[in-house]
PDB file of N, CA and C in Angstrom:
ATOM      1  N   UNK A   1     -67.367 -20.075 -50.171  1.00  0.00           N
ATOM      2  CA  UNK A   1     -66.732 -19.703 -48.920  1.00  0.00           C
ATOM      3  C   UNK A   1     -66.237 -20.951 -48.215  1.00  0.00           C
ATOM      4  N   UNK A   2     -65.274 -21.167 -47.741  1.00  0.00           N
ATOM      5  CA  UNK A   2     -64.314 -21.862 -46.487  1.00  0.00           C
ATOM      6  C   UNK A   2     -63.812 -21.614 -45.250  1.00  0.00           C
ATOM      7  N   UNK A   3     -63.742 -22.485 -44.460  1.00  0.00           N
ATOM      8  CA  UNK A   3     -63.830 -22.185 -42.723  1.00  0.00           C
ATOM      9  C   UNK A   3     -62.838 -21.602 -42.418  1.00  0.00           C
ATOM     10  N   UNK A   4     -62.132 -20.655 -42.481  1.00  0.00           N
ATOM     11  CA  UNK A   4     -60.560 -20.130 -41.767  1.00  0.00           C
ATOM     12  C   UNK A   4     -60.353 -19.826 -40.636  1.00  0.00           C
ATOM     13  N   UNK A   5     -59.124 -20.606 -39.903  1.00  0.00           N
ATOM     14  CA  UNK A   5     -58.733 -20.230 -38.945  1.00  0.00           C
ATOM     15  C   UNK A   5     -58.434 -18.789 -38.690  1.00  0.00           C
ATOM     16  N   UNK A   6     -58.885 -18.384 -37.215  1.00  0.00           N
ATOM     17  CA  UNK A   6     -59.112 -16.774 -37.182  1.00  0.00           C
ATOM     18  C   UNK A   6     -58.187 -16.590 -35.794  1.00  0.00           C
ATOM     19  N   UNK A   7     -58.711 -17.462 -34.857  1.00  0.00           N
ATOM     20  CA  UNK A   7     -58.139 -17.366 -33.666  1.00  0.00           C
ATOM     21  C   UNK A   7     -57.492 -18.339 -32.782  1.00  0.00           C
ATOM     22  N   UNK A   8     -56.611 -18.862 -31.999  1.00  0.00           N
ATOM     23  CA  UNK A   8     -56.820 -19.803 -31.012  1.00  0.00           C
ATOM     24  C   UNK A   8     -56.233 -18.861 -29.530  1.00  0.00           C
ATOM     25  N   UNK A   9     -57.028 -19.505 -28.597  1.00  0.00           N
ATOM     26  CA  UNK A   9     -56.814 -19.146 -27.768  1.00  0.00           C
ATOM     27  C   UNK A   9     -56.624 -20.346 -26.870  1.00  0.00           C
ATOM     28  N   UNK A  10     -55.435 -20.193 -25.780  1.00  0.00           N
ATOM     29  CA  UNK A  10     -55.099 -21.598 -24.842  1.00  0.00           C
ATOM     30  C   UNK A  10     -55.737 -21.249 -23.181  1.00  0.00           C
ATOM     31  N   UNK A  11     -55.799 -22.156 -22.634  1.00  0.00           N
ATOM     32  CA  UNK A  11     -56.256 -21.984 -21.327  1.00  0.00           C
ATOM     33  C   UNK A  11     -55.844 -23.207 -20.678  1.00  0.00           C
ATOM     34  N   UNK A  12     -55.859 -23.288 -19.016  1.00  0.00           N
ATOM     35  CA  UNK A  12     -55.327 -24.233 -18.103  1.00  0.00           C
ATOM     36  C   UNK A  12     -56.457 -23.825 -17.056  1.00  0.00           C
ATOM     37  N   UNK A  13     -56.787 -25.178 -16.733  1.00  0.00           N
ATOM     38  CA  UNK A  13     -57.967 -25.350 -15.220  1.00  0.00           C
ATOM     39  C   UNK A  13     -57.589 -26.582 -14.565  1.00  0.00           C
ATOM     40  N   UNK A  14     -58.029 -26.779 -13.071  1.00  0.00           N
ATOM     41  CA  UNK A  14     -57.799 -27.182 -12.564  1.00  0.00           C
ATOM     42  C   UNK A  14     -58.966 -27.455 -11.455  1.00  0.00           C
ATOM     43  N   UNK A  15     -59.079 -28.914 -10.556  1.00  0.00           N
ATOM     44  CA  UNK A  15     -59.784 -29.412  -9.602  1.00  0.00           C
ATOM     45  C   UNK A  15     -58.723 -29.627  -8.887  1.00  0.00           C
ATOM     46  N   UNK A  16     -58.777 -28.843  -8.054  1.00  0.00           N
ATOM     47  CA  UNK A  16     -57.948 -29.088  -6.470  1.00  0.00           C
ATOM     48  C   UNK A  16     -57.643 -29.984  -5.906  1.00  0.00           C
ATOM     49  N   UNK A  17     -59.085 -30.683  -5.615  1.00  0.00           N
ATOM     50  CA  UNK A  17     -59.292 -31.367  -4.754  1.00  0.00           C
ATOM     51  C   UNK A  17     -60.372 -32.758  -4.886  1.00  0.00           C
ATOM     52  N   UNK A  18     -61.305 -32.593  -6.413  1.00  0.00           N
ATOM     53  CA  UNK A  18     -62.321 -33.208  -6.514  1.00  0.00           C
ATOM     54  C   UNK A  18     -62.084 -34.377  -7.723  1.00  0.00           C
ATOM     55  N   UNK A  19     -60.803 -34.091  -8.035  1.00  0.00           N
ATOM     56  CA  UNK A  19     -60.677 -35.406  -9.525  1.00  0.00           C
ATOM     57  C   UNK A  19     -61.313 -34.810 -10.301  1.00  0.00           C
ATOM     58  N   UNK A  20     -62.539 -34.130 -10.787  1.00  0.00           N
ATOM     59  CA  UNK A  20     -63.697 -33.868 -11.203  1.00  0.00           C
ATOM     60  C   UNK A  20     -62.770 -33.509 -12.709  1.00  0.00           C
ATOM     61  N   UNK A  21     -62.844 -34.157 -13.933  1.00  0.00           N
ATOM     62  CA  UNK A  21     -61.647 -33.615 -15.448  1.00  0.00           C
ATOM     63  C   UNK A  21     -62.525 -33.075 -15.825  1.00  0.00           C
ATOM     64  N   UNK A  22     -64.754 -33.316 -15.601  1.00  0.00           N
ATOM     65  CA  UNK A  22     -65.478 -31.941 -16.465  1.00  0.00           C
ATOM     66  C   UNK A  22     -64.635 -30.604 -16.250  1.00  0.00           C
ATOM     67  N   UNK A  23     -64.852 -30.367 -14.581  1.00  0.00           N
ATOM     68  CA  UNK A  23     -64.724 -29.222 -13.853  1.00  0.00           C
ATOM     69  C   UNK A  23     -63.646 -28.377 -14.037  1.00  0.00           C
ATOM     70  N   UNK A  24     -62.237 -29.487 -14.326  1.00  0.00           N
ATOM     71  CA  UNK A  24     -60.592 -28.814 -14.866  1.00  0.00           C
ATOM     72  C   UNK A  24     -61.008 -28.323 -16.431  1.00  0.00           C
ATOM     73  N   UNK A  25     -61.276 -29.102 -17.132  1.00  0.00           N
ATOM     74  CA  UNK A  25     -62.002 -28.802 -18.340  1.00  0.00           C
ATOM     75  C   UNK A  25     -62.895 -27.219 -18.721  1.00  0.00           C
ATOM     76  N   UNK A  26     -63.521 -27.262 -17.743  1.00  0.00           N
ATOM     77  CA  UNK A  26     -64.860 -26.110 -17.779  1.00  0.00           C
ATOM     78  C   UNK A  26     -63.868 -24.905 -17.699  1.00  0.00           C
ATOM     79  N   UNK A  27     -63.104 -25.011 -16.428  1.00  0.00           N
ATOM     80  CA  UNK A  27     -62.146 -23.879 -15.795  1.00  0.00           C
ATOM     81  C   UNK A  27     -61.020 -23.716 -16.838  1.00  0.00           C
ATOM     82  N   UNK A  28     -60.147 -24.816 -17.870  1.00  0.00           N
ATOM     83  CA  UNK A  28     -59.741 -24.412 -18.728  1.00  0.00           C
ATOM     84  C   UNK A  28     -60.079 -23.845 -19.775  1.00  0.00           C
ATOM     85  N   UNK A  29     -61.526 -23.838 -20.385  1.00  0.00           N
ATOM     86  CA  UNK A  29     -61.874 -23.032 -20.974  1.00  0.00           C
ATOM     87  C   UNK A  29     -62.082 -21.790 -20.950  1.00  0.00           C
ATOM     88  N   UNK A  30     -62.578 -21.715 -19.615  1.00  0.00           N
ATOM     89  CA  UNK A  30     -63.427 -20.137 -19.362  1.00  0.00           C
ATOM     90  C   UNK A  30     -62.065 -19.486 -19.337  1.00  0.00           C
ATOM     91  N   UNK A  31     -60.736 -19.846 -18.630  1.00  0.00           N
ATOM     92  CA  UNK A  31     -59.560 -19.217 -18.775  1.00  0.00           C
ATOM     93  C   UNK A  31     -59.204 -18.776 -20.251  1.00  0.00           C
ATOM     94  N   UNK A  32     -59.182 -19.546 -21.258  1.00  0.00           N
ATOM     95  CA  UNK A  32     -58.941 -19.281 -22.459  1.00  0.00           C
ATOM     96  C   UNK A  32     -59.557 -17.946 -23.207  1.00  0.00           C
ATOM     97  N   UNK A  33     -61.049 -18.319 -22.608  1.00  0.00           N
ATOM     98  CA  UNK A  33     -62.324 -17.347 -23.140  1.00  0.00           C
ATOM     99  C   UNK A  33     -62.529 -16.081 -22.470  1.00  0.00           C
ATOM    100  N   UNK A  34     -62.473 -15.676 -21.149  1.00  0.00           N
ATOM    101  CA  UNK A  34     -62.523 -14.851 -20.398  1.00  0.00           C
ATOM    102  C   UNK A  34     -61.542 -13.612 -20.147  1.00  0.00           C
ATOM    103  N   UNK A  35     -60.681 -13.866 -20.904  1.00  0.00           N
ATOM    104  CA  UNK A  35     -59.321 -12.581 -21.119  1.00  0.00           C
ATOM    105  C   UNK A  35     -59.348 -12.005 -22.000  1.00  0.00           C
ATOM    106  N   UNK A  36     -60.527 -11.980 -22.825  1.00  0.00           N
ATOM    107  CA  UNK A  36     -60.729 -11.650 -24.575  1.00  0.00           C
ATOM    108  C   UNK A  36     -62.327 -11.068 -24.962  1.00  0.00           C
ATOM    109  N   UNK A  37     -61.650 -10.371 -25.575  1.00  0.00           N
ATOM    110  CA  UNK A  37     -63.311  -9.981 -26.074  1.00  0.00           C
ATOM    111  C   UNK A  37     -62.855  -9.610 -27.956  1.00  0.00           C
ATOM    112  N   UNK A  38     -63.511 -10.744 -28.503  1.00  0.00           N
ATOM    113  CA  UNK A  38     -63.478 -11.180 -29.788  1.00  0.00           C
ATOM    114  C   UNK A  38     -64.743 -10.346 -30.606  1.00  0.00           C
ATOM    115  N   UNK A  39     -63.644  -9.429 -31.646  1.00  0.00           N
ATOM    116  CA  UNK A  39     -64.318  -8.564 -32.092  1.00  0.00           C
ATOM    117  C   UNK A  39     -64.018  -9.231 -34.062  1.00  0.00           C
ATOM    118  N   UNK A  40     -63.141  -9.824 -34.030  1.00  0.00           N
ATOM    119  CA  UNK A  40     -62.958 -10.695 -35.222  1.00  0.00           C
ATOM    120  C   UNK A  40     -64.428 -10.814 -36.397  1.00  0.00           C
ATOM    121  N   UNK A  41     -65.122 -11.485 -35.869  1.00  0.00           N
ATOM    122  CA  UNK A  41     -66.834 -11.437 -36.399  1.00  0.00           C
ATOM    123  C   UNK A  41     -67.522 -10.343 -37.065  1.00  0.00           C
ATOM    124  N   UNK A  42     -67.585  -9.047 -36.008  1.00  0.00           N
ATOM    125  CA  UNK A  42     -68.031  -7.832 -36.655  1.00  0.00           C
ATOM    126  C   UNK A  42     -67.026  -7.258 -37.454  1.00  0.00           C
ATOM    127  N   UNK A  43     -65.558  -7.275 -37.258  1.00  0.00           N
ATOM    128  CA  UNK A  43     -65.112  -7.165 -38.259  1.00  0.00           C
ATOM    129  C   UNK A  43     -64.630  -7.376 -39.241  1.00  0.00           C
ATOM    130  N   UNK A  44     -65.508  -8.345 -39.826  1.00  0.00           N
ATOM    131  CA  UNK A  44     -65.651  -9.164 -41.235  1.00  0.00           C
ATOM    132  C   UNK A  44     -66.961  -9.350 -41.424  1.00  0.00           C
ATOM    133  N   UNK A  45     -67.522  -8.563 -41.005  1.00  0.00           N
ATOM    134  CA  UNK A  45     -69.465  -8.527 -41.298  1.00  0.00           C
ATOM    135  C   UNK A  45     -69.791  -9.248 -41.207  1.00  0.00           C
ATOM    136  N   UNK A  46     -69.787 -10.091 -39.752  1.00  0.00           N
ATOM    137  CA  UNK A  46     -69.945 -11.522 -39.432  1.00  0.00           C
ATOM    138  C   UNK A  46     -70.880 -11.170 -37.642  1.00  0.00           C
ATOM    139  N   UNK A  47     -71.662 -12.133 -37.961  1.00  0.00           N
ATOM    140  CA  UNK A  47     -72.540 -12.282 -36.395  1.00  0.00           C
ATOM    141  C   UNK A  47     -71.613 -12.895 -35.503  1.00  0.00           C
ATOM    142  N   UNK A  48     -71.237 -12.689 -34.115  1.00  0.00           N
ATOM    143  CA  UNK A  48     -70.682 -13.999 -33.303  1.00  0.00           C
ATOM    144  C   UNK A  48     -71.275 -15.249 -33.663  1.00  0.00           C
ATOM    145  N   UNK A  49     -72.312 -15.116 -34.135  1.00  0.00           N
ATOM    146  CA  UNK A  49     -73.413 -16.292 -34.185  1.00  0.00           C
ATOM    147  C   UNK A  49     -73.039 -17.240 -34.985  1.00  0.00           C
ATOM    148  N   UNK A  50     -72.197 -16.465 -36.258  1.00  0.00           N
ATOM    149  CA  UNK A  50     -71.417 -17.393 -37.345  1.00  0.00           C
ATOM    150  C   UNK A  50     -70.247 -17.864 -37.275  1.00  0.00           C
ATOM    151  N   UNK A  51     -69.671 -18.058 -35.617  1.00  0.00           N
ATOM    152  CA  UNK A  51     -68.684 -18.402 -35.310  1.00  0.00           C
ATOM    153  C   UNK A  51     -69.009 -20.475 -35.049  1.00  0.00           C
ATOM    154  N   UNK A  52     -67.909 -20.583 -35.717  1.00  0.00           N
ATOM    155  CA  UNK A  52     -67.588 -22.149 -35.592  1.00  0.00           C
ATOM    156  C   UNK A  52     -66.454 -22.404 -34.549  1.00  0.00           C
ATOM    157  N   UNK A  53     -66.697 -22.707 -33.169  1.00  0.00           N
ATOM    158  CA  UNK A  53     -65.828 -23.246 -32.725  1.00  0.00           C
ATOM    159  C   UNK A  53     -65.428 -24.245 -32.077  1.00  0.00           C
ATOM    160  N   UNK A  54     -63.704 -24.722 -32.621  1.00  0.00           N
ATOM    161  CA  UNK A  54     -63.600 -26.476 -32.042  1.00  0.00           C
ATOM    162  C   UNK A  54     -62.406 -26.165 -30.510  1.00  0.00           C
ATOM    163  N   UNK A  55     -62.837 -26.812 -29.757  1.00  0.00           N
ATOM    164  CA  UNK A  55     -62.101 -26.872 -28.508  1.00  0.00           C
ATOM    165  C   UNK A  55     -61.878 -28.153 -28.426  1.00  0.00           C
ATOM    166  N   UNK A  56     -60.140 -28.241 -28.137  1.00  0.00           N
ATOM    167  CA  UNK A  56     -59.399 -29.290 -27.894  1.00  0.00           C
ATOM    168  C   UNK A  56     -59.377 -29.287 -26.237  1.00  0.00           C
ATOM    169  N   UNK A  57     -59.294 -30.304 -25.555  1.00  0.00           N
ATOM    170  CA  UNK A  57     -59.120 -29.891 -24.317  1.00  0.00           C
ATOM    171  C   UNK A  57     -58.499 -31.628 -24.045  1.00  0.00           C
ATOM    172  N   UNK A  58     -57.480 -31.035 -23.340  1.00  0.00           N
ATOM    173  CA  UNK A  58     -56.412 -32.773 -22.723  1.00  0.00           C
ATOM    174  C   UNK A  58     -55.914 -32.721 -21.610  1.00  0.00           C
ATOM    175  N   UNK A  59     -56.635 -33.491 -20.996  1.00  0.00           N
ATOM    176  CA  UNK A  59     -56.337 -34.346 -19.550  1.00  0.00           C
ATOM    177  C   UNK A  59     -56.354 -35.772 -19.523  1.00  0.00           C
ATOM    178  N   UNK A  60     -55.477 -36.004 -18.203  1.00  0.00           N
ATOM    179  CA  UNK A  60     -54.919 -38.239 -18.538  1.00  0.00           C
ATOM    180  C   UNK A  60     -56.139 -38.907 -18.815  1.00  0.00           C
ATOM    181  N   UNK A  61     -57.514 -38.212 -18.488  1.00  0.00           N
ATOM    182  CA  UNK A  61     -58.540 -39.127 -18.427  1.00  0.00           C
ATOM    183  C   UNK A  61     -59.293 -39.080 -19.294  1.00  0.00           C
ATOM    184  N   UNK A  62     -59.308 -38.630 -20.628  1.00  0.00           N
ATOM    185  CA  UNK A  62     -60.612 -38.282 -21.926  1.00  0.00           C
ATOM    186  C   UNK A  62     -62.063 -38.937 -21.254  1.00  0.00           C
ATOM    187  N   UNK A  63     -62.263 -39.900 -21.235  1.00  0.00           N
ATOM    188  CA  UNK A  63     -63.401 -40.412 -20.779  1.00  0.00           C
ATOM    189  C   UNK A  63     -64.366 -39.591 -19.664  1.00  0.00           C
ATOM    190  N   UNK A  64     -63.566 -39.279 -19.201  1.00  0.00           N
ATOM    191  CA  UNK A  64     -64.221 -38.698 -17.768  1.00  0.00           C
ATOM    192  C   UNK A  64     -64.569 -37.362 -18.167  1.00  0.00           C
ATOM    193  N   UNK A  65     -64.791 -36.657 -19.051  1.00  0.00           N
ATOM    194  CA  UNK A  65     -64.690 -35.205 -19.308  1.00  0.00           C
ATOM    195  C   UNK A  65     -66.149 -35.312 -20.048  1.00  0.00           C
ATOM    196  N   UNK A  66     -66.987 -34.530 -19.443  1.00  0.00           N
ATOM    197  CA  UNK A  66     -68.460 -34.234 -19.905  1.00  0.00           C
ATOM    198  C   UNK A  66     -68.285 -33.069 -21.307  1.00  0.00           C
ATOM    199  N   UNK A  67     -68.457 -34.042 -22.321  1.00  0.00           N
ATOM    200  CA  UNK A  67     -68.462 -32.858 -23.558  1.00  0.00           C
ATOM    201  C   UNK A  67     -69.273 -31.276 -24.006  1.00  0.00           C
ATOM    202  N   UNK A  68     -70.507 -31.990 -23.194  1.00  0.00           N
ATOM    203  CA  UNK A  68     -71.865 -31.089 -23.852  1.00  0.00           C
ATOM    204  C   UNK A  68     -71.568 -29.954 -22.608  1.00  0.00           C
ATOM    205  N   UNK A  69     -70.670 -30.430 -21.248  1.00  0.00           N
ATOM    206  CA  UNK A  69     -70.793 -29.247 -20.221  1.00  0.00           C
ATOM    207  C   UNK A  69     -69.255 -28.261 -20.371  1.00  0.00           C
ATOM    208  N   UNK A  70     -68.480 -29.038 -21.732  1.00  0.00           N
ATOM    209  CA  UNK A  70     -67.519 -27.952 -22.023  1.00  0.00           C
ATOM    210  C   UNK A  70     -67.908 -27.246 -22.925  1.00  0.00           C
ATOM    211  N   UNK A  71     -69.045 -27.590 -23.770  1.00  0.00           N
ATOM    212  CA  UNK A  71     -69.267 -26.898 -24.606  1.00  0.00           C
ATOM    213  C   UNK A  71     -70.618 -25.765 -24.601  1.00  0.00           C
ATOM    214  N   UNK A  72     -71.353 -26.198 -23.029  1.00  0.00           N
ATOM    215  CA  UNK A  72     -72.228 -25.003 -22.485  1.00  0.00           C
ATOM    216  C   UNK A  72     -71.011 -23.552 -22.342  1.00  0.00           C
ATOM    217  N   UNK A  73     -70.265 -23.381 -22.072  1.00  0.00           N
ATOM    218  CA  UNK A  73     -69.514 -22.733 -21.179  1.00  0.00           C
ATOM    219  C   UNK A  73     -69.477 -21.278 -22.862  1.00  0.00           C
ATOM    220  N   UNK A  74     -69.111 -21.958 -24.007  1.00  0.00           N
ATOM    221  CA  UNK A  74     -69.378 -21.101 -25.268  1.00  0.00           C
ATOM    222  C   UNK A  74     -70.343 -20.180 -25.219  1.00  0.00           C
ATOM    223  N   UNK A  75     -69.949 -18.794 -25.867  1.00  0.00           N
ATOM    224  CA  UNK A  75     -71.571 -18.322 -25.433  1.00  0.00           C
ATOM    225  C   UNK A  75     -72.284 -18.070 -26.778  1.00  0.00           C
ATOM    226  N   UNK A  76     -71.867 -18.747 -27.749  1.00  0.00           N
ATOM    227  CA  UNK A  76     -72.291 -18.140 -29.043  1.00  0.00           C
ATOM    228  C   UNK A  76     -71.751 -19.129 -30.298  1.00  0.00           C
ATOM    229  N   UNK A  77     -72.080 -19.226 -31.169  1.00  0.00           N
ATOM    230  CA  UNK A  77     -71.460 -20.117 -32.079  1.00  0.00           C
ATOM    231  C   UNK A  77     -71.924 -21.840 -32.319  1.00  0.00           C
ATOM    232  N   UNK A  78     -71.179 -22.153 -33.429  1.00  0.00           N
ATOM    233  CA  UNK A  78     -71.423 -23.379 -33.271  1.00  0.00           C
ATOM    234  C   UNK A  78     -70.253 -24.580 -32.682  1.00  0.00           C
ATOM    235  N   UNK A  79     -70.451 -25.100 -31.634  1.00  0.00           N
ATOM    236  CA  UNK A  79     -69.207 -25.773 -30.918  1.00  0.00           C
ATOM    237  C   UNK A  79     -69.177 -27.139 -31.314  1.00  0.00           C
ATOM    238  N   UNK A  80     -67.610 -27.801 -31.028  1.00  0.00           N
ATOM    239  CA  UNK A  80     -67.063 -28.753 -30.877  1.00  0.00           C
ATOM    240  C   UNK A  80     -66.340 -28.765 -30.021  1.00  0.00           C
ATOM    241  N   UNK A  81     -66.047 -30.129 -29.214  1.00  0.00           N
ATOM    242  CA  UNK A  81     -65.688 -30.590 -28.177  1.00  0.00           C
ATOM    243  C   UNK A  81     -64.681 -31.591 -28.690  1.00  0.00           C
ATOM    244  N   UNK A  82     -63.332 -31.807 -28.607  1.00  0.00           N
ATOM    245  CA  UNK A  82     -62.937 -33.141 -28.651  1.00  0.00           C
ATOM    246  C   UNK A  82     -61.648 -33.493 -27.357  1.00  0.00           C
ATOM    247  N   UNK A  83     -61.686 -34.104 -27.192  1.00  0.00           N
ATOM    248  CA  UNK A  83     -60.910 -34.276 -25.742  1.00  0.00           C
ATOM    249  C   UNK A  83     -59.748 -35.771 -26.091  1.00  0.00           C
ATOM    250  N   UNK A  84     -58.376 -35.342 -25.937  1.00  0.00           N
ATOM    251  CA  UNK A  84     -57.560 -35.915 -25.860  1.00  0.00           C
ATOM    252  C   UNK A  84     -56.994 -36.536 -24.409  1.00  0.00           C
ATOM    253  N   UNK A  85     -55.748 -37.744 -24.830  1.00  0.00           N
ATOM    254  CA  UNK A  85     -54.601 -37.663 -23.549  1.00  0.00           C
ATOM    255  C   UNK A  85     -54.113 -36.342 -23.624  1.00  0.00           C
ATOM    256  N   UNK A  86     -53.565 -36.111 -22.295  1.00  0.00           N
ATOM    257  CA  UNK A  86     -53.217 -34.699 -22.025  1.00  0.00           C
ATOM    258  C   UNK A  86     -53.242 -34.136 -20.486  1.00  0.00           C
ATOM    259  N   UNK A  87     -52.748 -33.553 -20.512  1.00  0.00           N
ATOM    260  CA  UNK A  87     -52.840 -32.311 -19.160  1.00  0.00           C
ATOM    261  C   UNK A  87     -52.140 -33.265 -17.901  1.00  0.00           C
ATOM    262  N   UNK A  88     -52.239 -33.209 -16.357  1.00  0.00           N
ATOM    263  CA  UNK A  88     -51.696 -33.762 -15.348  1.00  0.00           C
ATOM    264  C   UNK A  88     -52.671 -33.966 -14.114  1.00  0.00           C
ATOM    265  N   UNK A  89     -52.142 -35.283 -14.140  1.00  0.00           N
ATOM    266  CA  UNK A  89     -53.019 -35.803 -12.651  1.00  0.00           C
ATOM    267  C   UNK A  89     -51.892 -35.509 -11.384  1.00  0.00           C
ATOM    268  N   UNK A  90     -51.448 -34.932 -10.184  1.00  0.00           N
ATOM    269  CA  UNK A  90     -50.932 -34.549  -9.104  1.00  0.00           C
ATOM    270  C   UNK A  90     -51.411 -35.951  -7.876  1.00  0.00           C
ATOM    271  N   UNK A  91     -51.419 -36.550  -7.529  1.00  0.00           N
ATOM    272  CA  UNK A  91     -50.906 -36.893  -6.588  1.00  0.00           C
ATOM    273  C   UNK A  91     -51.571 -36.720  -4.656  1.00  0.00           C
ATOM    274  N   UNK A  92     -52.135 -36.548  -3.588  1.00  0.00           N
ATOM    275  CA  UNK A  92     -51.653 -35.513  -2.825  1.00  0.00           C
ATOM    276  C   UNK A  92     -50.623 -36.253  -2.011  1.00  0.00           C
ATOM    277  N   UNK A  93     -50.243 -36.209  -0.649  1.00  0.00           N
ATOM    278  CA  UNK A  93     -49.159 -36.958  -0.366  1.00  0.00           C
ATOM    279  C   UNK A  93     -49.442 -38.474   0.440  1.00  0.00           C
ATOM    280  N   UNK A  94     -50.537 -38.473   0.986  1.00  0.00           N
ATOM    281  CA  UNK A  94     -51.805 -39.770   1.006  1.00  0.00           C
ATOM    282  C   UNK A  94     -52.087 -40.688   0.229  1.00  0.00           C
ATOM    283  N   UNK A  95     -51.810 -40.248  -0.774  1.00  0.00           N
ATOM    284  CA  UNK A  95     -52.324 -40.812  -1.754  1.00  0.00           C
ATOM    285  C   UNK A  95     -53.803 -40.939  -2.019  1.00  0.00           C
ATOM    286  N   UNK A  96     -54.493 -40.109  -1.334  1.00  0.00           N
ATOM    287  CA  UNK A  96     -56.268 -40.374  -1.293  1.00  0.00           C
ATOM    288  C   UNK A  96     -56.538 -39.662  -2.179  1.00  0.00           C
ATOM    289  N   UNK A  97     -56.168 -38.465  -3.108  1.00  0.00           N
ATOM    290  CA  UNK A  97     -56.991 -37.579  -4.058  1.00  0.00           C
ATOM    291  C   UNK A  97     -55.897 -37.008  -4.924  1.00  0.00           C
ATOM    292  N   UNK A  98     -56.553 -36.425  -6.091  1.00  0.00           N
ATOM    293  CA  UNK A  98     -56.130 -35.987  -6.826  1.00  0.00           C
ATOM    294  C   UNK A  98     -56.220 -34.344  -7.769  1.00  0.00           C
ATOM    295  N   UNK A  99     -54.604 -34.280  -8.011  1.00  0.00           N
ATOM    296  CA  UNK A  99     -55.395 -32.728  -8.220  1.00  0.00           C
ATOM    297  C   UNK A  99     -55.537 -33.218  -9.937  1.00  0.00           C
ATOM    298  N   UNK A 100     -56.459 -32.483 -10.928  1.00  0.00           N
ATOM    299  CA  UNK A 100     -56.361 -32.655 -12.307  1.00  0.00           C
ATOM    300  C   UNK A 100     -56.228 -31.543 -13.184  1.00  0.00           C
ATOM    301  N   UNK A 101     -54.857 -31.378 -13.850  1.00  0.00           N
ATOM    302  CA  UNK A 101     -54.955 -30.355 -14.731  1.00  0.00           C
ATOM    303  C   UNK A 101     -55.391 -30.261 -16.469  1.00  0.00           C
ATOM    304  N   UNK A 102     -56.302 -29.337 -16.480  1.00  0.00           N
ATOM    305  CA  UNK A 102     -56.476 -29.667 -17.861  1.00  0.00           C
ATOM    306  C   UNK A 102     -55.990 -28.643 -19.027  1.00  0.00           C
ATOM    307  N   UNK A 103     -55.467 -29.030 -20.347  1.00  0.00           N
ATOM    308  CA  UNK A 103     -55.200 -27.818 -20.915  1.00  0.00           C
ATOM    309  C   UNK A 103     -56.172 -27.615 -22.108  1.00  0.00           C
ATOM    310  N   UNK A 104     -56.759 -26.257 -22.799  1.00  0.00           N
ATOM    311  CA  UNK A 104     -57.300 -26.255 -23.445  1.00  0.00           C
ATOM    312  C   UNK A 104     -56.911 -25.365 -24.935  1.00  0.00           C
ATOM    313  N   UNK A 105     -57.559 -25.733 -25.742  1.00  0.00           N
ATOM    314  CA  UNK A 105     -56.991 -24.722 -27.407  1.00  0.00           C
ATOM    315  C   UNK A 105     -58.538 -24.580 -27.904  1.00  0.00           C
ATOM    316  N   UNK A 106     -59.026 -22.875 -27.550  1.00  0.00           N
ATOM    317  CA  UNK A 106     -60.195 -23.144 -28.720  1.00  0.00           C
ATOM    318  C   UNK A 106     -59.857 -22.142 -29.688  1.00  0.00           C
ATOM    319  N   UNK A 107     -60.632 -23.086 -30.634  1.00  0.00           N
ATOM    320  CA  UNK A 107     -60.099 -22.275 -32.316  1.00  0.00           C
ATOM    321  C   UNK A 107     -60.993 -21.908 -33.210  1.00  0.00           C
ATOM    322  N   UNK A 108     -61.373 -20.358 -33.354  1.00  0.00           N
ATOM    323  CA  UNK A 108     -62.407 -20.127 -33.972  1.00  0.00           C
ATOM    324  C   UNK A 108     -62.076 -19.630 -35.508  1.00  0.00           C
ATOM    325  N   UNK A 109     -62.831 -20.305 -36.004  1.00  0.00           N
ATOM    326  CA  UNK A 109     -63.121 -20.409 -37.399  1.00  0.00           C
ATOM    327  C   UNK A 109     -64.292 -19.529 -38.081  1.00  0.00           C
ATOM    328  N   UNK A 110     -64.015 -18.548 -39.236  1.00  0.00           N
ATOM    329  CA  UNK A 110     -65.203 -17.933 -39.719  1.00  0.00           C
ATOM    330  C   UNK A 110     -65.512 -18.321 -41.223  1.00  0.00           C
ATOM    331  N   UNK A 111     -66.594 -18.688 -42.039  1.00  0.00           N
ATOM    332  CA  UNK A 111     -66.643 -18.682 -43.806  1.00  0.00           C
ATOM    333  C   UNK A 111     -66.435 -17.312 -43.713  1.00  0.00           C
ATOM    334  N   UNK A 112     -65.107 -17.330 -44.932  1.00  0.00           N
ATOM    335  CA  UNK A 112     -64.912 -16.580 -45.405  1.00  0.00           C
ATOM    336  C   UNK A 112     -64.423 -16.495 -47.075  1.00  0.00           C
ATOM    337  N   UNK A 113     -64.429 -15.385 -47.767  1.00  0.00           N
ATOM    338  CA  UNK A 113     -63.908 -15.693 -48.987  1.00  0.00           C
ATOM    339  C   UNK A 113     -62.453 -16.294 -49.237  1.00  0.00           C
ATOM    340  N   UNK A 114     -62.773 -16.782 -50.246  1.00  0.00           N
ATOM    341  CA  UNK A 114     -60.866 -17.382 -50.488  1.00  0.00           C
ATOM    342  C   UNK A 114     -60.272 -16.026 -51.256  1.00  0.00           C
ATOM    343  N   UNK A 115     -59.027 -15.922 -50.689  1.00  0.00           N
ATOM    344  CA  UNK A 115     -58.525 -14.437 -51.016  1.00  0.00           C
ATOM    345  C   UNK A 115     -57.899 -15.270 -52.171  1.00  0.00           C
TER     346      UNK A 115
END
């Protein structure tokens, strides 16, 4: 058996007001994840549990993005986190803060037979 791509799903989050790229991060995921209810698994006689999934997520700042708290947000499976350049830092007109957008791709993968 081999890992096949099954799904991706995209999402966009955002910190208003706090810089915070976990928090744009977290919110781009749950956007991705939260419009869906992934039935893929059971139907291939598969647990959610045997879900492998890798989440891309890109905002200007990679560094700043807490991996292990994008990858709490999963509710099942086995995760990856990898975080690119990407997404948009805003500005406000002060120049004192920033808004941060982040974009996300998670892509779930199941073993399956090679057809």
């Amino acid at each position: 058996m081999a890992l096949k791509r099954m799904i991706v799903e995209l999402g966009m989050g955002t910190d208003l007001r706090g810089s915070d790229y976990t928090k744009a991060a977290v919110r781009a995921l749950k956007d991705a994840l939260w419009h869906n209810s992934l039935t893929i698994a059971p139907a291939l006689g598969k647990a959610p549990e045997d879900m492998h999934v890798r989440v891309l997520v890109g905002v200007p700042k990679p560094t700043l993005v807490d991996r292990a708290a994008v990858a709490a947000v999963l509710p099942y499976g086995t995760r990856e986190v990898d975080v690119v350049e990407g997404g948009l830092e805003i500005m406000n007109d002060d120049g004192t803060n920033l808004t941060v957008i982040a974009n996300v791709a998670a892509v779930v993968y199941l073993n399956v037979e090679n057809a």
